[in-house]
PDB file of N, CA and C in Angstrom:
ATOM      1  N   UNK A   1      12.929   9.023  20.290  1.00  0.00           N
ATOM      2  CA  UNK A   1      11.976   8.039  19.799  1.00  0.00           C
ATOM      3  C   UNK A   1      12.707   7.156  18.790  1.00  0.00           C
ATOM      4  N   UNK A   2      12.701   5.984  18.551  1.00  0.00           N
ATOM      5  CA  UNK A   2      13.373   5.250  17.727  1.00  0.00           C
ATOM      6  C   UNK A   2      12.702   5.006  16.529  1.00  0.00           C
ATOM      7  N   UNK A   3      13.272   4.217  15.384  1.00  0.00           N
ATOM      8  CA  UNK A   3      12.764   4.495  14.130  1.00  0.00           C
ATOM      9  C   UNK A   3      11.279   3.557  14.534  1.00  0.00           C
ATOM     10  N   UNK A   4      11.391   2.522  14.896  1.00  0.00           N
ATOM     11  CA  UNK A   4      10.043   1.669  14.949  1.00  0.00           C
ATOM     12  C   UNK A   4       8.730   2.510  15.754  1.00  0.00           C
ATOM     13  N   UNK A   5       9.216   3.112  16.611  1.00  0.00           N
ATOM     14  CA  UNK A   5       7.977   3.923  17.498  1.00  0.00           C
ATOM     15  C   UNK A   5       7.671   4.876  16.618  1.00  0.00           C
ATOM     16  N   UNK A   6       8.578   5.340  15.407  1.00  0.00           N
ATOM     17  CA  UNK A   6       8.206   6.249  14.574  1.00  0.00           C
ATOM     18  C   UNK A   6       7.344   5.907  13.363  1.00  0.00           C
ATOM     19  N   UNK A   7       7.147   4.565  13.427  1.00  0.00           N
ATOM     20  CA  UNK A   7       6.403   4.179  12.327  1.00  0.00           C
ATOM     21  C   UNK A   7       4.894   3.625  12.359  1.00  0.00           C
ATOM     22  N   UNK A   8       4.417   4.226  11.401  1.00  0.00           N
ATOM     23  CA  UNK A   8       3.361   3.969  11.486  1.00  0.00           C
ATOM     24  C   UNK A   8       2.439   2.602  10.574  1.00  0.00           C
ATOM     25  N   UNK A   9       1.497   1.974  10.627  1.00  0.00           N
ATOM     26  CA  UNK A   9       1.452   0.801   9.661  1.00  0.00           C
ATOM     27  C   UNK A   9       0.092   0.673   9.554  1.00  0.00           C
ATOM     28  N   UNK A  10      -0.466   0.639   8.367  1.00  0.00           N
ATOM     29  CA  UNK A  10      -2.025   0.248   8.104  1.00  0.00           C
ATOM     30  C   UNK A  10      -1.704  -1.078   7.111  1.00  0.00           C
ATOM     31  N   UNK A  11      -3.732  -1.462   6.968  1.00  0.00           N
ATOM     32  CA  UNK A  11      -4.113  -2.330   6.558  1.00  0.00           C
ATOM     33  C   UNK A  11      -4.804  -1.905   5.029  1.00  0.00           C
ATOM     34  N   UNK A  12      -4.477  -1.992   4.110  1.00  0.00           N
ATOM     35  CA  UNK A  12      -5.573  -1.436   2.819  1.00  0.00           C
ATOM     36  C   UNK A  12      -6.112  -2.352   2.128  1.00  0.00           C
ATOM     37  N   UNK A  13      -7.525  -2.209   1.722  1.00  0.00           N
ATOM     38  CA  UNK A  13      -8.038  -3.069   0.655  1.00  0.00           C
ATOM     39  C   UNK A  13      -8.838  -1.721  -0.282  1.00  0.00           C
ATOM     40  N   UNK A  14      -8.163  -1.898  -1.461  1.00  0.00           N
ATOM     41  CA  UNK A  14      -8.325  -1.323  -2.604  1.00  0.00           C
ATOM     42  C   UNK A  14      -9.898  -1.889  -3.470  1.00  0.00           C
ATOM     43  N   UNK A  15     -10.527  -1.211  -3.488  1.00  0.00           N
ATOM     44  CA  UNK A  15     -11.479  -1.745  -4.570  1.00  0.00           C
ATOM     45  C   UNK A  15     -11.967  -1.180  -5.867  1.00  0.00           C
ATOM     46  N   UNK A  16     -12.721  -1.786  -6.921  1.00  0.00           N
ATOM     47  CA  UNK A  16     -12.557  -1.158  -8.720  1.00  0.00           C
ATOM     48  C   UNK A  16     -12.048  -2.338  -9.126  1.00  0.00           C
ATOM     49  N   UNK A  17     -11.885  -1.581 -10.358  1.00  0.00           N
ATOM     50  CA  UNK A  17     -10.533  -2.240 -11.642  1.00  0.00           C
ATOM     51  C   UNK A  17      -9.574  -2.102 -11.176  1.00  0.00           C
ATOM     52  N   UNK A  18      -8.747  -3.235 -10.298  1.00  0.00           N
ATOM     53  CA  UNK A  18      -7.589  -3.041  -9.663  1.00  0.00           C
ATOM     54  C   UNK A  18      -6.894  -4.204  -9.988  1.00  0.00           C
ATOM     55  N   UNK A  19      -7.115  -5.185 -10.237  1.00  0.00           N
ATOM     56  CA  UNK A  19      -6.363  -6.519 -11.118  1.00  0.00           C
ATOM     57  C   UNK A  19      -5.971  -6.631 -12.379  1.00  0.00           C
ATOM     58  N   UNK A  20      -5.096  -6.893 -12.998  1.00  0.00           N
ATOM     59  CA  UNK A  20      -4.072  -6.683 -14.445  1.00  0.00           C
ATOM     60  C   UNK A  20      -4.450  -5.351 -15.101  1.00  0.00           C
ATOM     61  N   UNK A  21      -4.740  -4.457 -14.132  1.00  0.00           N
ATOM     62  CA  UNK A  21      -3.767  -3.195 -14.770  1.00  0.00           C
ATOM     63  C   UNK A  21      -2.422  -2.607 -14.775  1.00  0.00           C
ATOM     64  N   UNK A  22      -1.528  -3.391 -13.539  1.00  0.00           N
ATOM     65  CA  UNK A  22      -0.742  -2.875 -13.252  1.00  0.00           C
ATOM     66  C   UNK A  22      -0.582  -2.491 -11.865  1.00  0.00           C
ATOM     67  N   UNK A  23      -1.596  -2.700 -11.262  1.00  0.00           N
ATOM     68  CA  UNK A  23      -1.880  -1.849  -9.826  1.00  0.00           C
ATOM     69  C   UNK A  23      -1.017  -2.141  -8.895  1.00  0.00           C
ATOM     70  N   UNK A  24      -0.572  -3.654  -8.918  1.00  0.00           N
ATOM     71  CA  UNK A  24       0.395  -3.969  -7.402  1.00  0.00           C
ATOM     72  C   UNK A  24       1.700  -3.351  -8.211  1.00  0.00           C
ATOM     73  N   UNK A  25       2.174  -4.120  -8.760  1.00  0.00           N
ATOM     74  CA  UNK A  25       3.790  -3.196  -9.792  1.00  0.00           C
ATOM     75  C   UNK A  25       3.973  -1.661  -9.606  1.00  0.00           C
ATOM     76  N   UNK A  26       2.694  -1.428  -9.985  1.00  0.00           N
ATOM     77  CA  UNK A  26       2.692   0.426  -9.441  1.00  0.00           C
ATOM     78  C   UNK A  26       3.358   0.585  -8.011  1.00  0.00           C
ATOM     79  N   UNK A  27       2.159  -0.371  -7.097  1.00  0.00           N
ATOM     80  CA  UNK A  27       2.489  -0.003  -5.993  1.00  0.00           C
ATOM     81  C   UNK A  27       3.649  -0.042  -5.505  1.00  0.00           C
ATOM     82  N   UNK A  28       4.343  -1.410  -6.083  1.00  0.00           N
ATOM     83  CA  UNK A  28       5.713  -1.275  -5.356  1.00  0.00           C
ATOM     84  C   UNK A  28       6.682  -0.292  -5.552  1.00  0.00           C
ATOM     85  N   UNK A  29       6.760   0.185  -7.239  1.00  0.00           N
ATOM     86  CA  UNK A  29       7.050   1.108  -7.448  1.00  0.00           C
ATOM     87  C   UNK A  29       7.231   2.525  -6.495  1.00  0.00           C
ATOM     88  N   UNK A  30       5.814   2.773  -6.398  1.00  0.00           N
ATOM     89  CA  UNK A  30       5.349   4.207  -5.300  1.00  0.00           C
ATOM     90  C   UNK A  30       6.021   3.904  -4.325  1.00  0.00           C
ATOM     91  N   UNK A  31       6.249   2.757  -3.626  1.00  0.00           N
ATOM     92  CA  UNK A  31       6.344   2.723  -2.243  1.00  0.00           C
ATOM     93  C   UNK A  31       7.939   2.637  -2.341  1.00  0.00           C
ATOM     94  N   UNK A  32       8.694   1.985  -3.183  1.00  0.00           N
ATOM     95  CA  UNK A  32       9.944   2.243  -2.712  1.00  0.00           C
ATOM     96  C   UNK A  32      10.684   3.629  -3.378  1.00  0.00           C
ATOM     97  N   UNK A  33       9.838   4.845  -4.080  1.00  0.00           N
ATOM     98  CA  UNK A  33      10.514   5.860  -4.409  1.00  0.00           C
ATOM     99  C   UNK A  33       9.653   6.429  -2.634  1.00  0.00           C
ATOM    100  N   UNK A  34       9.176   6.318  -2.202  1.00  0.00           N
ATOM    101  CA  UNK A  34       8.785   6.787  -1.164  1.00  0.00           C
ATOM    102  C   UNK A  34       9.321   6.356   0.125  1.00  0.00           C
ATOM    103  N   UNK A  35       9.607   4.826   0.052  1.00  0.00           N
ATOM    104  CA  UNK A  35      11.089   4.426   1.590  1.00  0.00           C
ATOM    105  C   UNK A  35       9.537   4.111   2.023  1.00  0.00           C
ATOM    106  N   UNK A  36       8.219   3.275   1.576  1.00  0.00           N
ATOM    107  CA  UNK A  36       7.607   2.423   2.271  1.00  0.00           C
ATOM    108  C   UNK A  36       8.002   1.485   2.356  1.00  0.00           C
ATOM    109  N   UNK A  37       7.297   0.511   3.225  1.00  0.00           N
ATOM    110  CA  UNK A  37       7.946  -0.990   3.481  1.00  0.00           C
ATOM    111  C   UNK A  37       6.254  -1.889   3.569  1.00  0.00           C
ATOM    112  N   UNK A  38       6.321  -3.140   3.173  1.00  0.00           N
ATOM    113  CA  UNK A  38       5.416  -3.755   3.684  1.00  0.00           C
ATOM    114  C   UNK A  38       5.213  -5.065   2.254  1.00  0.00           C
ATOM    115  N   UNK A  39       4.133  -5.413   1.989  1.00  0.00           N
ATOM    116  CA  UNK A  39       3.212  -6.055   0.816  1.00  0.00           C
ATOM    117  C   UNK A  39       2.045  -5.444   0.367  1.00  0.00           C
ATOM    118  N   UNK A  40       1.799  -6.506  -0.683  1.00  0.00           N
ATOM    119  CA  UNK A  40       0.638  -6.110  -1.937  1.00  0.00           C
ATOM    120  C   UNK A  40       0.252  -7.500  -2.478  1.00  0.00           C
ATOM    121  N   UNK A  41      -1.100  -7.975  -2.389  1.00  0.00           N
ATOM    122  CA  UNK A  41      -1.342  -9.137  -2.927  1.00  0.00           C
ATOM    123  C   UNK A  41      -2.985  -8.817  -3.315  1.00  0.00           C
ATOM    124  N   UNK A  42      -3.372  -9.538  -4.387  1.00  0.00           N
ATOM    125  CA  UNK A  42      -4.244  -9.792  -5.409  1.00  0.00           C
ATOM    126  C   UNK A  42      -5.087 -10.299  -4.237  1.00  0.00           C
ATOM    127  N   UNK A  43      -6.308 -10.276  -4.469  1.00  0.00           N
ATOM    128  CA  UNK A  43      -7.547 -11.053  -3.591  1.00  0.00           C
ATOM    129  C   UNK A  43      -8.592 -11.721  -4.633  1.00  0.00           C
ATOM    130  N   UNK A  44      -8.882 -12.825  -4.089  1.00  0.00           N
ATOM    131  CA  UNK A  44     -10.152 -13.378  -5.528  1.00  0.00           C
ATOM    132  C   UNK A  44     -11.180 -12.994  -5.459  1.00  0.00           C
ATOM    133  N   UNK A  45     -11.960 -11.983  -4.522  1.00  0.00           N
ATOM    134  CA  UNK A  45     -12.952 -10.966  -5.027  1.00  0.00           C
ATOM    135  C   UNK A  45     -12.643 -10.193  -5.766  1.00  0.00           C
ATOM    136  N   UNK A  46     -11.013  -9.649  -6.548  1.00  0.00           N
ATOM    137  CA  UNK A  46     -11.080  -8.642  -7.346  1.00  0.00           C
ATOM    138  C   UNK A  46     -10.302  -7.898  -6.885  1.00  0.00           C
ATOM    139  N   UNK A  47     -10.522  -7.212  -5.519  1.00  0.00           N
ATOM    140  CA  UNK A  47      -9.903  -6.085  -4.586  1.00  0.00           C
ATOM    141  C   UNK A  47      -7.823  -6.425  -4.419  1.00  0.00           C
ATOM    142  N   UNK A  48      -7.443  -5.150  -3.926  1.00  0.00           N
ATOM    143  CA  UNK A  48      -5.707  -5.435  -3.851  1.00  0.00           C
ATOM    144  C   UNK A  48      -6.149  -5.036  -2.215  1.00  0.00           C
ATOM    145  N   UNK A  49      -5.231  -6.231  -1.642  1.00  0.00           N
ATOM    146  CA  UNK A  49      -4.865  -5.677  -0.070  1.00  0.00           C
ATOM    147  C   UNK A  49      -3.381  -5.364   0.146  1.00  0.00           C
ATOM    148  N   UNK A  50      -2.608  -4.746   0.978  1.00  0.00           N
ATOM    149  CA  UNK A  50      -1.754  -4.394   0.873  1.00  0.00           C
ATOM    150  C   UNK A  50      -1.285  -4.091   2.914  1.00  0.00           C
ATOM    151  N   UNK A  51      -0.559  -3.767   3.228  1.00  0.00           N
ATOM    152  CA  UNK A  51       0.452  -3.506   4.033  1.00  0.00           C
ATOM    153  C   UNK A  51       1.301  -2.709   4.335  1.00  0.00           C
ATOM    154  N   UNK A  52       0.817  -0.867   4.804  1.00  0.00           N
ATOM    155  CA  UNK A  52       2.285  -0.406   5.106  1.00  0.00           C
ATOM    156  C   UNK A  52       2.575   0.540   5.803  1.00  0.00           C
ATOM    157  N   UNK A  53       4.293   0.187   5.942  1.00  0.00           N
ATOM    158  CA  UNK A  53       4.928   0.868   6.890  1.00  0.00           C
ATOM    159  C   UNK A  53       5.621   1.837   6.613  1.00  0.00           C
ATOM    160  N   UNK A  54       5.662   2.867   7.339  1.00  0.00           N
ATOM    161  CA  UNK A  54       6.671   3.269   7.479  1.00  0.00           C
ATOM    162  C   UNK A  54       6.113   5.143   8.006  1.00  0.00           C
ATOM    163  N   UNK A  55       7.214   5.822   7.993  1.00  0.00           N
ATOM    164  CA  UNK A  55       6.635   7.347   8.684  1.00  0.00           C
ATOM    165  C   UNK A  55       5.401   7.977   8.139  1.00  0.00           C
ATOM    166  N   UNK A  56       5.018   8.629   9.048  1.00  0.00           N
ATOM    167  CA  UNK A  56       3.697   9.122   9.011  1.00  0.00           C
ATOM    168  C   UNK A  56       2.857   9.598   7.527  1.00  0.00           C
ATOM    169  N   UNK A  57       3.988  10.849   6.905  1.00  0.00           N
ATOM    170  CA  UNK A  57       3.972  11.529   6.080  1.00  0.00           C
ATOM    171  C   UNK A  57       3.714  10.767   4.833  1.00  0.00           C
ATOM    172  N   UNK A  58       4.799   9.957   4.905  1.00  0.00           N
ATOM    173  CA  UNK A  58       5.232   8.623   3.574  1.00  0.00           C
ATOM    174  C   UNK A  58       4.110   7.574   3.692  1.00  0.00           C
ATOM    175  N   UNK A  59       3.371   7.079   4.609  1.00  0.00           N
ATOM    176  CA  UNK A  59       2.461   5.898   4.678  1.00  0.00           C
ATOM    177  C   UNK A  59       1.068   6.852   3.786  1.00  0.00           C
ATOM    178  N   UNK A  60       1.072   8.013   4.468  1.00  0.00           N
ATOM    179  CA  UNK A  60      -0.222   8.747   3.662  1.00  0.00           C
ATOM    180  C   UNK A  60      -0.281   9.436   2.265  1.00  0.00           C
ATOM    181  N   UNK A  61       1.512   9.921   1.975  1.00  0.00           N
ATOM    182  CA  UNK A  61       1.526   9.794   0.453  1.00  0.00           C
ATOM    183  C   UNK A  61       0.853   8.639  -0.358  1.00  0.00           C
ATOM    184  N   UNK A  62       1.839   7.533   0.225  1.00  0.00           N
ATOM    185  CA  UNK A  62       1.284   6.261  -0.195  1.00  0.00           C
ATOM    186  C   UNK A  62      -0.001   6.193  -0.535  1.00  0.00           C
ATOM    187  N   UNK A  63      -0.879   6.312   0.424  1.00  0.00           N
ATOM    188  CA  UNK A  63      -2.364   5.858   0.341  1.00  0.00           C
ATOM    189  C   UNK A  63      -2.972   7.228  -0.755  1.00  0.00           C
ATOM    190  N   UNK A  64      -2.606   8.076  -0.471  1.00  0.00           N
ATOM    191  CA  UNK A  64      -2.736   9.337  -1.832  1.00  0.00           C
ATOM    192  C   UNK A  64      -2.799   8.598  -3.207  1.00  0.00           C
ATOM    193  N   UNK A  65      -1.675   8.246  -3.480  1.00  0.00           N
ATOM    194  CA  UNK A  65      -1.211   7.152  -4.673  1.00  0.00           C
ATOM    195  C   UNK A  65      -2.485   6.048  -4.830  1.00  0.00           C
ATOM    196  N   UNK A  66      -2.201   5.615  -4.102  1.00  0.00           N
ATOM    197  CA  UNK A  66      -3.489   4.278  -4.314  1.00  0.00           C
ATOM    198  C   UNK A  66      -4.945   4.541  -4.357  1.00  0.00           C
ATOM    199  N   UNK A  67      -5.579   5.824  -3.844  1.00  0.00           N
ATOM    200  CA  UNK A  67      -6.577   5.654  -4.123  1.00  0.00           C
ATOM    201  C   UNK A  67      -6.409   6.400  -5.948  1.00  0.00           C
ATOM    202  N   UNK A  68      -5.852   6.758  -6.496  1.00  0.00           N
ATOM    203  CA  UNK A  68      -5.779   6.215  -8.105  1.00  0.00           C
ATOM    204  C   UNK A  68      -5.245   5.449  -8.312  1.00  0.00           C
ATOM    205  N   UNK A  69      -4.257   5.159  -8.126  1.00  0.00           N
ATOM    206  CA  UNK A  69      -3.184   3.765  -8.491  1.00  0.00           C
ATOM    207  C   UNK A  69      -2.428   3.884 -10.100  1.00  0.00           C
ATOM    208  N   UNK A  70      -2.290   3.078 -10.758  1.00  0.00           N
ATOM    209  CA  UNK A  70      -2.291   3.349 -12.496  1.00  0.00           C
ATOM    210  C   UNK A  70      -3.051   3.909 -12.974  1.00  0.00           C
ATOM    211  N   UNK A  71      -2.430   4.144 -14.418  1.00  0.00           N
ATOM    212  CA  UNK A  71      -3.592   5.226 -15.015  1.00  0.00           C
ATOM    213  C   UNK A  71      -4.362   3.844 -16.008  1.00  0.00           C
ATOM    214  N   UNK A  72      -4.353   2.946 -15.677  1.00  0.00           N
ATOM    215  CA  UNK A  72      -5.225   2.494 -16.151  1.00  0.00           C
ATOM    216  C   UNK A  72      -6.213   1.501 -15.011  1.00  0.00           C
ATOM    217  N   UNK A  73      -5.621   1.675 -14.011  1.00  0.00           N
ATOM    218  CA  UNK A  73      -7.031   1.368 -12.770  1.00  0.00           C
ATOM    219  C   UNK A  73      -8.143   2.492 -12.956  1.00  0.00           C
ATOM    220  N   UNK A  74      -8.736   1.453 -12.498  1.00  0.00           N
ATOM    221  CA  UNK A  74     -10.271   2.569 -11.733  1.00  0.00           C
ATOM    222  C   UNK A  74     -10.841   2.210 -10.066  1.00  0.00           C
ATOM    223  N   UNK A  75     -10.238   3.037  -9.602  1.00  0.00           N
ATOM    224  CA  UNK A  75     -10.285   2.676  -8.185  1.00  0.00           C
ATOM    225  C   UNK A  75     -11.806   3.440  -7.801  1.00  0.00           C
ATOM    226  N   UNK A  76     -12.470   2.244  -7.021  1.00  0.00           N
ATOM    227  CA  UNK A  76     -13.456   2.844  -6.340  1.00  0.00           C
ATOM    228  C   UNK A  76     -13.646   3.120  -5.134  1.00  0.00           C
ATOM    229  N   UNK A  77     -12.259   2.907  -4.564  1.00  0.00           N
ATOM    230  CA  UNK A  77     -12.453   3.291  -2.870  1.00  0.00           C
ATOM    231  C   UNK A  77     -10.991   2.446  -2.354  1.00  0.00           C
ATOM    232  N   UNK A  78     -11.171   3.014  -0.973  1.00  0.00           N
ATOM    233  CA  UNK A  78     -10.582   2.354  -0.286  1.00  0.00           C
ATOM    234  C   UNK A  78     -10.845   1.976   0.943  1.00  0.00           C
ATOM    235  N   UNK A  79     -10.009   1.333   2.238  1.00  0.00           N
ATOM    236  CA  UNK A  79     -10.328   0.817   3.146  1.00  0.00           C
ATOM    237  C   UNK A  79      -9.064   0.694   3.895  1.00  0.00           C
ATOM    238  N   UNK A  80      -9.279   1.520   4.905  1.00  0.00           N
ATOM    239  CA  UNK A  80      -7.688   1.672   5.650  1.00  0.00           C
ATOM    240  C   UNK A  80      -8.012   1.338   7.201  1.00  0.00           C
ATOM    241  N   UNK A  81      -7.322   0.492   7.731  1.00  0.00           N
ATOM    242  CA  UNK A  81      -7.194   0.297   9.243  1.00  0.00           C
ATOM    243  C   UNK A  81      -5.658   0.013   9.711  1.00  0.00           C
ATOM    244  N   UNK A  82      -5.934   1.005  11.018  1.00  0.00           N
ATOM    245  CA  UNK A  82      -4.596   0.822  11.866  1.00  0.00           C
ATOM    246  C   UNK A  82      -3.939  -0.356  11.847  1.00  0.00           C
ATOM    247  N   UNK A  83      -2.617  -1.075  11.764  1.00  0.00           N
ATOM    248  CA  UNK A  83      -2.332  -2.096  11.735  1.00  0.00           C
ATOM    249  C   UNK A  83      -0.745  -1.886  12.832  1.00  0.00           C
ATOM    250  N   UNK A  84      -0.381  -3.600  13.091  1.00  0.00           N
ATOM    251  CA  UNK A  84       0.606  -3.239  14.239  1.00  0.00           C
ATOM    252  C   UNK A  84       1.822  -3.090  13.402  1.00  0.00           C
ATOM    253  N   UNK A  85       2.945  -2.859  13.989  1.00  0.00           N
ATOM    254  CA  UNK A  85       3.856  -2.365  13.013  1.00  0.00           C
ATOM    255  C   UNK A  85       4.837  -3.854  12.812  1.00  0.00           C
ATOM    256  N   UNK A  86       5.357  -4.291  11.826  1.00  0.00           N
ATOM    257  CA  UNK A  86       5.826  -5.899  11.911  1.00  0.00           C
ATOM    258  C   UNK A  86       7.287  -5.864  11.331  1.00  0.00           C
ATOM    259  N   UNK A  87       7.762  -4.610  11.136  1.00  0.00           N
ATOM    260  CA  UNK A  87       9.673  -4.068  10.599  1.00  0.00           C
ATOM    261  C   UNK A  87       9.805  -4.800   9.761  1.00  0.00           C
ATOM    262  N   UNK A  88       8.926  -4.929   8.622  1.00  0.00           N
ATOM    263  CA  UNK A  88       9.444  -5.294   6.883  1.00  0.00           C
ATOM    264  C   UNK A  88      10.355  -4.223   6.640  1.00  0.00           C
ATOM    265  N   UNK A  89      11.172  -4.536   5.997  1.00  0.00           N
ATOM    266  CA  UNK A  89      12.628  -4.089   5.569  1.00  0.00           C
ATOM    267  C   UNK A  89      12.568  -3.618   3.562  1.00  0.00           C
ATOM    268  N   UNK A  90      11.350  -4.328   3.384  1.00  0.00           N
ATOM    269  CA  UNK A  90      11.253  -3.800   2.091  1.00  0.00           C
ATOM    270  C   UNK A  90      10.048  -3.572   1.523  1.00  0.00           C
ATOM    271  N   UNK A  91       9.169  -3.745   0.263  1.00  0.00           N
ATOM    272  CA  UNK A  91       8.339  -3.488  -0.357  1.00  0.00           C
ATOM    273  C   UNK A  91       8.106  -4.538  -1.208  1.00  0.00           C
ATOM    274  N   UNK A  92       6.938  -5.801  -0.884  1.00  0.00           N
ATOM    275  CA  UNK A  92       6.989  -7.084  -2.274  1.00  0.00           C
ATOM    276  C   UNK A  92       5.314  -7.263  -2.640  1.00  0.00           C
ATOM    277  N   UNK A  93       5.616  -7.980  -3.804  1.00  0.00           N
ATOM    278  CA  UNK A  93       4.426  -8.258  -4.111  1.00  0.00           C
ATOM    279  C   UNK A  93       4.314  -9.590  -3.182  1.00  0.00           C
ATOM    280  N   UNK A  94       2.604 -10.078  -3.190  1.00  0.00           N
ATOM    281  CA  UNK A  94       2.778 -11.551  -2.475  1.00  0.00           C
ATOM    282  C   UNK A  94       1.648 -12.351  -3.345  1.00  0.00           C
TER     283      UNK A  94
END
């Protein structure tokens, strides 16, 4: 199986106190001690959407992470859908 068939990729929208706490910075953080790949961008309802790839195990740490995020978010949920896989090579804010 090759690395891309091995990867897996969702869609997240974060909701709460998730804007200037820190929350996307975190994320990138998490995601590259973890070898995710994808984005993270601010939404003007409030909510963080985000992007990511990568193996099974590591995409769901990830989402572990985010539904707290910083310790000074207050996350009230989340929202995850399958997404296609698009071989980002790194982890950015947008």
């Amino acid at each position: 199986m090759s690395e891309l068939q091995a990867t897996r990729a969702v869609d997240v929208r974060v909701h709460g106190e998730v804007q200037g706490v820190g929350y996307r910075f975190g994320t990138v953080r998490r995601a590259d001690e973890l070898g995710v790949t994808g984005w993270v961008r601010n939404e003007s309802d409030g909510d963080v959407t985000a992007h990511l790839e990568g193996p099974d195990h590591r995409v769901e740490s990830m989402l572990g992470w985010m539904r707290s995020g910083t310790r000074w978010a207050s996350v009230s949920g989340i929202d995850v859908e399958e997404a296609p896989v698009e071989g980002f090579d790194r982890f950015e804010v947008r």
